[in-house]
C-alpha atoms as a PDB file:
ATOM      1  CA  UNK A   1       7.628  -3.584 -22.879  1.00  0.00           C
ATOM      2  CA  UNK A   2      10.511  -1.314 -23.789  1.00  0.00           C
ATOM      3  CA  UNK A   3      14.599  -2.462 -23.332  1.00  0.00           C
ATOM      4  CA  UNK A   4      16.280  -0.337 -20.482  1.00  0.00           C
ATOM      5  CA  UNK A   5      18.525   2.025 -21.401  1.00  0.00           C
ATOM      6  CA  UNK A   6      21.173   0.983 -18.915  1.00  0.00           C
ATOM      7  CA  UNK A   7      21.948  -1.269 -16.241  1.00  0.00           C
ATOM      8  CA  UNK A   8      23.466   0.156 -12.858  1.00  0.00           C
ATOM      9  CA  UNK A   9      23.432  -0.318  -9.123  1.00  0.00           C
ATOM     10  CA  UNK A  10      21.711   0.889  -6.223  1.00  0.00           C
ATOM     11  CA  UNK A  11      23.285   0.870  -2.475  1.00  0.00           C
ATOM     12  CA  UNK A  12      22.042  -1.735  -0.795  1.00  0.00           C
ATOM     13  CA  UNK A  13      20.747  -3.390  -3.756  1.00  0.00           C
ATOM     14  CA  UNK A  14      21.983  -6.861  -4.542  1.00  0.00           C
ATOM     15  CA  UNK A  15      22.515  -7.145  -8.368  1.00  0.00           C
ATOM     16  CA  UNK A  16      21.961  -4.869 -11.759  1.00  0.00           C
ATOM     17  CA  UNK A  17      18.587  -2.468 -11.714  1.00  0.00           C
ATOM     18  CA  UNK A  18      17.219  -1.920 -15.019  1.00  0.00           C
ATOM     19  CA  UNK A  19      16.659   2.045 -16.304  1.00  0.00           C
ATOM     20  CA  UNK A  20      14.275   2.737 -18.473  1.00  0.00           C
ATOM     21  CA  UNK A  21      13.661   5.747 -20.808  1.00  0.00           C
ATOM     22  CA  UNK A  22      10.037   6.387 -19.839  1.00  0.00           C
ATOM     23  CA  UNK A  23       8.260   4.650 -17.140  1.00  0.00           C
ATOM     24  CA  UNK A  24       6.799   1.019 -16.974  1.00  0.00           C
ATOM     25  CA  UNK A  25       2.980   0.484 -17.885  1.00  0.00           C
ATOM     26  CA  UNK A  26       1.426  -0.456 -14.495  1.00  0.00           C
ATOM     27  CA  UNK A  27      -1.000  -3.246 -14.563  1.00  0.00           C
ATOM     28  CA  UNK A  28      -4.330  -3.449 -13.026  1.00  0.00           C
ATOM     29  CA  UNK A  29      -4.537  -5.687  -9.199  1.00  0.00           C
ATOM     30  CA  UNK A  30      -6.833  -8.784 -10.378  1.00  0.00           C
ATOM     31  CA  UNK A  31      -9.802  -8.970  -8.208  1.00  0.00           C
ATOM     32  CA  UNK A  32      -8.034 -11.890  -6.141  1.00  0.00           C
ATOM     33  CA  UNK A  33      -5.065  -9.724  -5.633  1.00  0.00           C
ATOM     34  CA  UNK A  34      -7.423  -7.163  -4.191  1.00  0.00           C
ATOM     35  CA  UNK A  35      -9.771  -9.024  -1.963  1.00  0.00           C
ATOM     36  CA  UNK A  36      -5.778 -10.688  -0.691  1.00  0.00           C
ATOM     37  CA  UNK A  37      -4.482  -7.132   0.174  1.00  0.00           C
ATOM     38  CA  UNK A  38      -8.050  -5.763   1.786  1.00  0.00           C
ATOM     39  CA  UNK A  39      -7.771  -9.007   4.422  1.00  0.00           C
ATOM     40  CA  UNK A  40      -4.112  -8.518   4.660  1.00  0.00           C
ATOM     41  CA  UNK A  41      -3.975  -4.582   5.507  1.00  0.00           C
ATOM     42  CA  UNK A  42      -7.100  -3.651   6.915  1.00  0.00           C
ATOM     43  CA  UNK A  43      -7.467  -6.940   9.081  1.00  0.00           C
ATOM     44  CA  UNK A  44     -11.068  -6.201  10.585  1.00  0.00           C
ATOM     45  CA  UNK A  45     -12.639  -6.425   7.064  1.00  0.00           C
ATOM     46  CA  UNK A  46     -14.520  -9.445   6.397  1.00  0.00           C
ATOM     47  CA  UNK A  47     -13.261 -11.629   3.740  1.00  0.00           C
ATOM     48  CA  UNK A  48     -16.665 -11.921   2.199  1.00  0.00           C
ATOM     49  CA  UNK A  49     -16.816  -8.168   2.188  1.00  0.00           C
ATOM     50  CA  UNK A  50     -13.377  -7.433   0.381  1.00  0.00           C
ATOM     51  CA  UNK A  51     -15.413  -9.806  -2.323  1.00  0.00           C
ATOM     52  CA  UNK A  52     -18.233  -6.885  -2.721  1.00  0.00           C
ATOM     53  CA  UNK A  53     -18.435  -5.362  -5.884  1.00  0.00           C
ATOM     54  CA  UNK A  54     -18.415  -1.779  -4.195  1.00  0.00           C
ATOM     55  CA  UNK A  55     -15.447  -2.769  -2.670  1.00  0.00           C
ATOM     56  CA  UNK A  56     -13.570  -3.644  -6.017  1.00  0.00           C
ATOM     57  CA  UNK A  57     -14.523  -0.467  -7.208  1.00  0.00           C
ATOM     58  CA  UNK A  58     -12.951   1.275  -4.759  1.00  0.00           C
ATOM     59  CA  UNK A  59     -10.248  -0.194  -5.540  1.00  0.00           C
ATOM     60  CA  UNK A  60     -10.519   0.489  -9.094  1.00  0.00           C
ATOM     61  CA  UNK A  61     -10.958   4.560  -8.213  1.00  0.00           C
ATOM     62  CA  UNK A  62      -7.483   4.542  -6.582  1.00  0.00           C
ATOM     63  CA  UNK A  63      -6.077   2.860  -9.167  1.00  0.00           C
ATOM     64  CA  UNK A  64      -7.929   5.215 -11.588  1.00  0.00           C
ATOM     65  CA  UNK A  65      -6.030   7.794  -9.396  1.00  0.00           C
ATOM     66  CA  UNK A  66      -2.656   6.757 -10.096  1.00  0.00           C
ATOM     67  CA  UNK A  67      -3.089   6.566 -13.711  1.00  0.00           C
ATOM     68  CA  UNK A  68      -3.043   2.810 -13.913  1.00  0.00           C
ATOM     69  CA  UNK A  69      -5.597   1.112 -15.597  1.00  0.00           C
ATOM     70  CA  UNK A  70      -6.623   4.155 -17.836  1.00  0.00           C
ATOM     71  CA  UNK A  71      -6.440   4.354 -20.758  1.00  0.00           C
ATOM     72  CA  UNK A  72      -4.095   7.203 -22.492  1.00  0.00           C
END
């Protein structure tokens, strides 16, 4: 992980917000992160279901989509 450039302050922002020279590597959900968010946002899925593997891969495409996870 790079060192910020600078420390400064946003409005409405308690404390000093790091600034960083290029963006921050993103990290991959874990699968248990996943399977929490699919019961937490999209409430009529079955817990068992946000388990399925096609279900993770979804998840894995819009990650994919956002560049994180892939390799450069």
């Amino acid at each position: 992980m790079s060192e910020p450039v600078m420390w400064t302050t946003i409005k409405g922002k308690e404390g000093l917000v790091p600034l960083y020279a290029e963006p921050q590597q993103r990290k991959p959900l874990t699968e248990h992160q996943i399977e929490l968010l699919a019961v937490k946002h999209a409430p009529p899925i079955d817990p068992a279901f946000a388990e399925h593997d096609d279900f993770i891969e979804f998840a894995r495409a819009v990650e994919r989509a956002h560049g994180i996870g892939v390799e450069q």
